[in-house]
C-alpha atoms as a PDB file:
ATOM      1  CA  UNK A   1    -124.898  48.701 290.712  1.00  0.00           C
ATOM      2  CA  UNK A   2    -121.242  47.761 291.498  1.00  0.00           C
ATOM      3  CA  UNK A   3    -118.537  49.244 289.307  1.00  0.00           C
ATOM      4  CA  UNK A   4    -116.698  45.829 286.816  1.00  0.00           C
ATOM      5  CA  UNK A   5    -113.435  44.974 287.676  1.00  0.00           C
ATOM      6  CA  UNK A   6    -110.608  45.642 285.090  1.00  0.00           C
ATOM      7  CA  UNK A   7    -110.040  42.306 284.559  1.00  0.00           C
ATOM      8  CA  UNK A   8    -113.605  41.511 283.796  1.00  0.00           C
ATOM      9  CA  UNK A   9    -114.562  44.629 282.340  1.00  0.00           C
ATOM     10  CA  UNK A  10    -111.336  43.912 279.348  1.00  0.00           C
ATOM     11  CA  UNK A  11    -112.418  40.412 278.909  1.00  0.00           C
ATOM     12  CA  UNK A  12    -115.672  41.524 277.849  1.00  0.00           C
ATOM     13  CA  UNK A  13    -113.990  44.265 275.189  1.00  0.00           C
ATOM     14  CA  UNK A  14    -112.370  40.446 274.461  1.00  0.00           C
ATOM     15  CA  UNK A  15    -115.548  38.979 274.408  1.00  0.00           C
ATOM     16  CA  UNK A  16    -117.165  41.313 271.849  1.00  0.00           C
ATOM     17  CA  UNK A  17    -114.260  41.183 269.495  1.00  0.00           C
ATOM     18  CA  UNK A  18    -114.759  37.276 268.967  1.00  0.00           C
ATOM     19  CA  UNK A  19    -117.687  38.062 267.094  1.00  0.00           C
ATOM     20  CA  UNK A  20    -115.605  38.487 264.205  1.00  0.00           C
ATOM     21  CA  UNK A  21    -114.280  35.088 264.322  1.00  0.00           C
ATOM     22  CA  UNK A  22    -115.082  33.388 261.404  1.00  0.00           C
ATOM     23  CA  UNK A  23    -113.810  29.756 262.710  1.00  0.00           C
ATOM     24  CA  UNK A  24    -116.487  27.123 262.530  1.00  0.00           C
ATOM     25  CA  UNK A  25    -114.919  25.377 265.931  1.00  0.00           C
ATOM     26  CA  UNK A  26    -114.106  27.882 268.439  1.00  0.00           C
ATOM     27  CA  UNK A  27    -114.107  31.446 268.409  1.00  0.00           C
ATOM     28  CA  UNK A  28    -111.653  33.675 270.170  1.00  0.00           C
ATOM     29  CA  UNK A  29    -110.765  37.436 271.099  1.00  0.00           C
ATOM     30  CA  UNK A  30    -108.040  38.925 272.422  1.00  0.00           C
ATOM     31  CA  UNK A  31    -106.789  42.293 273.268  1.00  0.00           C
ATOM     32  CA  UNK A  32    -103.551  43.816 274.109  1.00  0.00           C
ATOM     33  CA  UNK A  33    -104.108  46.335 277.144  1.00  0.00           C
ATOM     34  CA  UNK A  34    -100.731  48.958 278.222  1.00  0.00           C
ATOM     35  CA  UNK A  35    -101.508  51.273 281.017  1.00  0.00           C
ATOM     36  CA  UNK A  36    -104.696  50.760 280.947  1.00  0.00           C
ATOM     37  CA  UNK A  37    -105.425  51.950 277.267  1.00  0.00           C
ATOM     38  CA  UNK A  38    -105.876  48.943 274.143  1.00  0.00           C
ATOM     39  CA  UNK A  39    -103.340  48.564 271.951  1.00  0.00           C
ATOM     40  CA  UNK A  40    -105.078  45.797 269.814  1.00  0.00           C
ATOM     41  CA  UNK A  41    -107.512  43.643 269.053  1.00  0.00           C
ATOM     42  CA  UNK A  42    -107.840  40.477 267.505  1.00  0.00           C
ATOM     43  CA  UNK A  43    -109.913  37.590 266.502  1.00  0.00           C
ATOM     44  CA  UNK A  44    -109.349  34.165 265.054  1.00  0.00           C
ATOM     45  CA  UNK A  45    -109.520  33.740 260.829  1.00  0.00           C
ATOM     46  CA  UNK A  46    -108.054  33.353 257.805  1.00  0.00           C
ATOM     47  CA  UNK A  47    -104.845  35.343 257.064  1.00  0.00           C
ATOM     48  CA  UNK A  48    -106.032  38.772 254.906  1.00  0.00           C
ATOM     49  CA  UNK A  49    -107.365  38.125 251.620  1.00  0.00           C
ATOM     50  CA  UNK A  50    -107.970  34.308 252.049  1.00  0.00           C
ATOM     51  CA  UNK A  51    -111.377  32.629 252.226  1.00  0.00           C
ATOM     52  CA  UNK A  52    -112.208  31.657 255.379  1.00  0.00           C
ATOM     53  CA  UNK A  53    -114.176  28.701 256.857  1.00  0.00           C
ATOM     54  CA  UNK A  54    -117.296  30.462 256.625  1.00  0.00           C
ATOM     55  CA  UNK A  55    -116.889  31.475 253.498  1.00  0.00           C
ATOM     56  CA  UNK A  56    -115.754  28.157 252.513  1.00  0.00           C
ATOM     57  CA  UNK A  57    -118.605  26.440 254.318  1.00  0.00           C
ATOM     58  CA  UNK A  58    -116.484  23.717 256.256  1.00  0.00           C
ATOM     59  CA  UNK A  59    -113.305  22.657 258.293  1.00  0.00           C
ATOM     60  CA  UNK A  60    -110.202  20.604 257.042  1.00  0.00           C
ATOM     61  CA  UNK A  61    -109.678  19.672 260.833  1.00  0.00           C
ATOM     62  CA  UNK A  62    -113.113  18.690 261.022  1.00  0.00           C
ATOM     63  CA  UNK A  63    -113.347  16.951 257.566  1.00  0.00           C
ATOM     64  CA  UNK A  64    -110.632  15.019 259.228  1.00  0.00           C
ATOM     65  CA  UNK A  65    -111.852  14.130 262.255  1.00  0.00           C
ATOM     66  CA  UNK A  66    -108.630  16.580 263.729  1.00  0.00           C
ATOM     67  CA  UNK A  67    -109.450  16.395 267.701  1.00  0.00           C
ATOM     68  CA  UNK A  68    -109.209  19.691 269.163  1.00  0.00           C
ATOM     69  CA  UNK A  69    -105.357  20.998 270.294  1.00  0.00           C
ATOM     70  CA  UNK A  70    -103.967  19.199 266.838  1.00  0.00           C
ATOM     71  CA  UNK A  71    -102.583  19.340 263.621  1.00  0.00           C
ATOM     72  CA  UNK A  72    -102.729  23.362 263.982  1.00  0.00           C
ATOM     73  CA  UNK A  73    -100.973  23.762 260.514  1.00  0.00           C
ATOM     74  CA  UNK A  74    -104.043  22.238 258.776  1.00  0.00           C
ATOM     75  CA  UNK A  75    -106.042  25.302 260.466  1.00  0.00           C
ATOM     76  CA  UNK A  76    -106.873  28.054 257.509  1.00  0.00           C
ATOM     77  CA  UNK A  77    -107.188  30.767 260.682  1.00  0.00           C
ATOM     78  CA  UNK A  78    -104.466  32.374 262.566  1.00  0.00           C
ATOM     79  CA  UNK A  79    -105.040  32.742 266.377  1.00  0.00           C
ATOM     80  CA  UNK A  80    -106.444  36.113 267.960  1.00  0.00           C
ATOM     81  CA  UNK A  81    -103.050  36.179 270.143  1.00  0.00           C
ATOM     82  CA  UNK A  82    -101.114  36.070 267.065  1.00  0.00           C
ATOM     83  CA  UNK A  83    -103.590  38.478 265.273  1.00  0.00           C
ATOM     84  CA  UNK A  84    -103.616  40.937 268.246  1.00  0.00           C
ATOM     85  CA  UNK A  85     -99.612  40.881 268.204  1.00  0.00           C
ATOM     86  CA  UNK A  86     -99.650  41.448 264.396  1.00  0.00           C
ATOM     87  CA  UNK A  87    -100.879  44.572 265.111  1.00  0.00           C
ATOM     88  CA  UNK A  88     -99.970  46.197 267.317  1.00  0.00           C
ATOM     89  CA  UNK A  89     -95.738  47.598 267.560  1.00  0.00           C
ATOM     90  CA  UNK A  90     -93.654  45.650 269.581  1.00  0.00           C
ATOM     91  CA  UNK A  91     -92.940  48.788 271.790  1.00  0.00           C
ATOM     92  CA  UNK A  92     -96.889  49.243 272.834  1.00  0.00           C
ATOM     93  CA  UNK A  93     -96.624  45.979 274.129  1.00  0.00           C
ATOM     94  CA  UNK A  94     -93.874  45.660 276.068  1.00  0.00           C
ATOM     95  CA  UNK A  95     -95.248  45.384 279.832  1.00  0.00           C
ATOM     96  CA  UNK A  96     -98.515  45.007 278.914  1.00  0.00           C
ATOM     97  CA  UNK A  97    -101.136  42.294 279.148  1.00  0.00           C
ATOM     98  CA  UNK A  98    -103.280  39.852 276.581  1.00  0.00           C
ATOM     99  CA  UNK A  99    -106.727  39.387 277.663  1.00  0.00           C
ATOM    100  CA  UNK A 100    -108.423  36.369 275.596  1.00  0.00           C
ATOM    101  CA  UNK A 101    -111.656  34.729 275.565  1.00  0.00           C
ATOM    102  CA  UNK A 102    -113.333  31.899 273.512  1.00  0.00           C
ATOM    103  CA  UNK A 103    -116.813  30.216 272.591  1.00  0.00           C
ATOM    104  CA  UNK A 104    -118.045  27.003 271.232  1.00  0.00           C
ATOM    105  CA  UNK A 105    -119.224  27.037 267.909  1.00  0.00           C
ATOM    106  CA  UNK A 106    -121.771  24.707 268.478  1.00  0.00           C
ATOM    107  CA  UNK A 107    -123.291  25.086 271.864  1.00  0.00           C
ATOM    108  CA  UNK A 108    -121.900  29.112 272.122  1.00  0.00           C
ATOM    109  CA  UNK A 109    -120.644  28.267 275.518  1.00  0.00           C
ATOM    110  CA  UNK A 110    -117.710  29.842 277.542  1.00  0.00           C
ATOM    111  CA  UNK A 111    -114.504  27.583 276.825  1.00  0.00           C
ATOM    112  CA  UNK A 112    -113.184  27.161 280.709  1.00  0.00           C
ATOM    113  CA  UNK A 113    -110.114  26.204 279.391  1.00  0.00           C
ATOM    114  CA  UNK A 114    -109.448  29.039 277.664  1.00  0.00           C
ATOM    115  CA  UNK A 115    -105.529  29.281 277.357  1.00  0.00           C
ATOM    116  CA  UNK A 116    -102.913  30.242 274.775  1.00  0.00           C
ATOM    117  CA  UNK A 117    -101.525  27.134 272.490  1.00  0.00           C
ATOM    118  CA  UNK A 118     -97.818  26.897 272.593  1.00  0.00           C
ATOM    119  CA  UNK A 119     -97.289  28.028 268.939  1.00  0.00           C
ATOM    120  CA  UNK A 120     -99.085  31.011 270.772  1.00  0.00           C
ATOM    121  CA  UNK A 121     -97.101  31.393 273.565  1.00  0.00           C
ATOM    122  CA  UNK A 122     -94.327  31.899 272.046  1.00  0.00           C
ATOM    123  CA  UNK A 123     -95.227  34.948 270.155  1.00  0.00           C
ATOM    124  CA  UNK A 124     -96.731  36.067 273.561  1.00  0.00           C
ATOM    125  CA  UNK A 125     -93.182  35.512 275.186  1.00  0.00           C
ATOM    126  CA  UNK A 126     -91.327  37.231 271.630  1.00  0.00           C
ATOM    127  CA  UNK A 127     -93.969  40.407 271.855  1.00  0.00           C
ATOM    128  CA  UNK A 128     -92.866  41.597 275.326  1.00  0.00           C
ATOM    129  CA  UNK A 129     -96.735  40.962 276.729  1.00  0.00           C
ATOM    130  CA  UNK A 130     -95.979  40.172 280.897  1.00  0.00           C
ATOM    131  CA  UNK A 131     -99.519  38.475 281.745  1.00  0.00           C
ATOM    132  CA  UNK A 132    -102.024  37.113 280.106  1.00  0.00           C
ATOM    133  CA  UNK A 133    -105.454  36.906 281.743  1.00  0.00           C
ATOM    134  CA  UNK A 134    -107.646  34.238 280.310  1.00  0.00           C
ATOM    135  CA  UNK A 135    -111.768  33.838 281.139  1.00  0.00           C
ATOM    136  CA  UNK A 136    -112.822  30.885 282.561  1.00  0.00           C
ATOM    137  CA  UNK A 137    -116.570  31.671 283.635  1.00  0.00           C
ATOM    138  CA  UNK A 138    -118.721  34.263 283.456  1.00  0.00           C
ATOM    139  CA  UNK A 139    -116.806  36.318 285.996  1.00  0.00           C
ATOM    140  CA  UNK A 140    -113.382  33.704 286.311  1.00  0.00           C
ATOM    141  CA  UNK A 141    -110.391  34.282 285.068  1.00  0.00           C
ATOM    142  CA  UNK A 142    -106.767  33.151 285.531  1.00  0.00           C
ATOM    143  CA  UNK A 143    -103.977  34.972 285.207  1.00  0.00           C
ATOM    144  CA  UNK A 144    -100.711  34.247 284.081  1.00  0.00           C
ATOM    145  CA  UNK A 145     -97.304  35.613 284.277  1.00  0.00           C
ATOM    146  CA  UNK A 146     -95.551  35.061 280.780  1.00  0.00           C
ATOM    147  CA  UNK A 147     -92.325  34.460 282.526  1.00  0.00           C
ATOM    148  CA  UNK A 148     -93.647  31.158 283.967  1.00  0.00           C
ATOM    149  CA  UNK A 149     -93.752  30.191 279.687  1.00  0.00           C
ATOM    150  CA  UNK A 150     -89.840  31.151 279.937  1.00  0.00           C
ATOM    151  CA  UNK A 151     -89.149  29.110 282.950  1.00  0.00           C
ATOM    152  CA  UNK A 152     -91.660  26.254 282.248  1.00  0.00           C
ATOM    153  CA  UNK A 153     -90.197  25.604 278.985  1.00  0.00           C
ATOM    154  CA  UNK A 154     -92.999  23.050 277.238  1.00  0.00           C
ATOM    155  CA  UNK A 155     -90.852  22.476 274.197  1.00  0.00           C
ATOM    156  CA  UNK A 156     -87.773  20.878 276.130  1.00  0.00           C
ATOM    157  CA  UNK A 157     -88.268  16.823 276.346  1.00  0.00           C
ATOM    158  CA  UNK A 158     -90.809  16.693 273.467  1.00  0.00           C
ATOM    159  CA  UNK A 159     -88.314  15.377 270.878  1.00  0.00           C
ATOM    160  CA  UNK A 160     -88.430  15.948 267.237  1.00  0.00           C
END
């Protein structure tokens, strides 16, 4: 039996911690990995001490008819990147890399397009994180150097 890449074998840890989710949509886990030990973990949900969506039984995004990628601050749940960053110290994550996965709800199948949203990416940017790797099939991934977020600015142009 061949021996899991890193990459692989860290977006499974990812993999297993998006069983917490409690979003009715998607579900997501990330982990924060420095020198080859975790950091952090973290799933998408309600901030602590709030009811959730399961617990709630529904969606507000749904209820609304919300297409995916929108209207984030009608979400109850804050992202796994975001929860992963939350806890862990900005000085265990400086250098180090966010592995993230996510499921369908519905249908429990791999998201492909599994990426951080650019609320997201800038906490990735603020934490000090240098890559994030992101699963895209069974055994796919991308990886991505944070830096390219700097340079390829996607707030500039967008008005407001």
């Amino acid at each position: 039996m061949a021996r899991r890449d890193k990459e692989n074998y860290y977006l499974d840890i990812a993999e297993t911690v998006l069983e917490r989710s409690t979003c009715l949509r998607k579900k997501y886990g990330a982990i924060i990995v420095l020198n080859d030990e975790i950091v952090s973990t973290g799933y998408n949900g309600a901030p602590r001490g709030r009811k959730n969506c399961l617990d709630i039984g529904g969606c507000t995004r749904d209820k609304l008819n919300i297409p995916s990628g929108e209207r984030y601050e009608l979400c109850r749940s804050v992202h796994a990147e975001t929860n992963a960053i939350i806890s862990a110290a900005r000085r265990d994550m400086i250098g180090g890399t966010l592995y993230l996965t996510g499921r369908d709800c519905k249908t429990g199948e791999l998201l492909s397009s599994t990426t951080p949203c650019s609320m997201c990416r800038r906490v990735i940017i603020n934490s000090g994180i240098t890559k994030v790797v992101c699963r895209t099939g069974d055994d796919d991934f991308t990886v991505t150097p944070v830096r390219d977020w700097v340079y390829g600015d996607d707030s500039l142009g967008l008005g407001g």
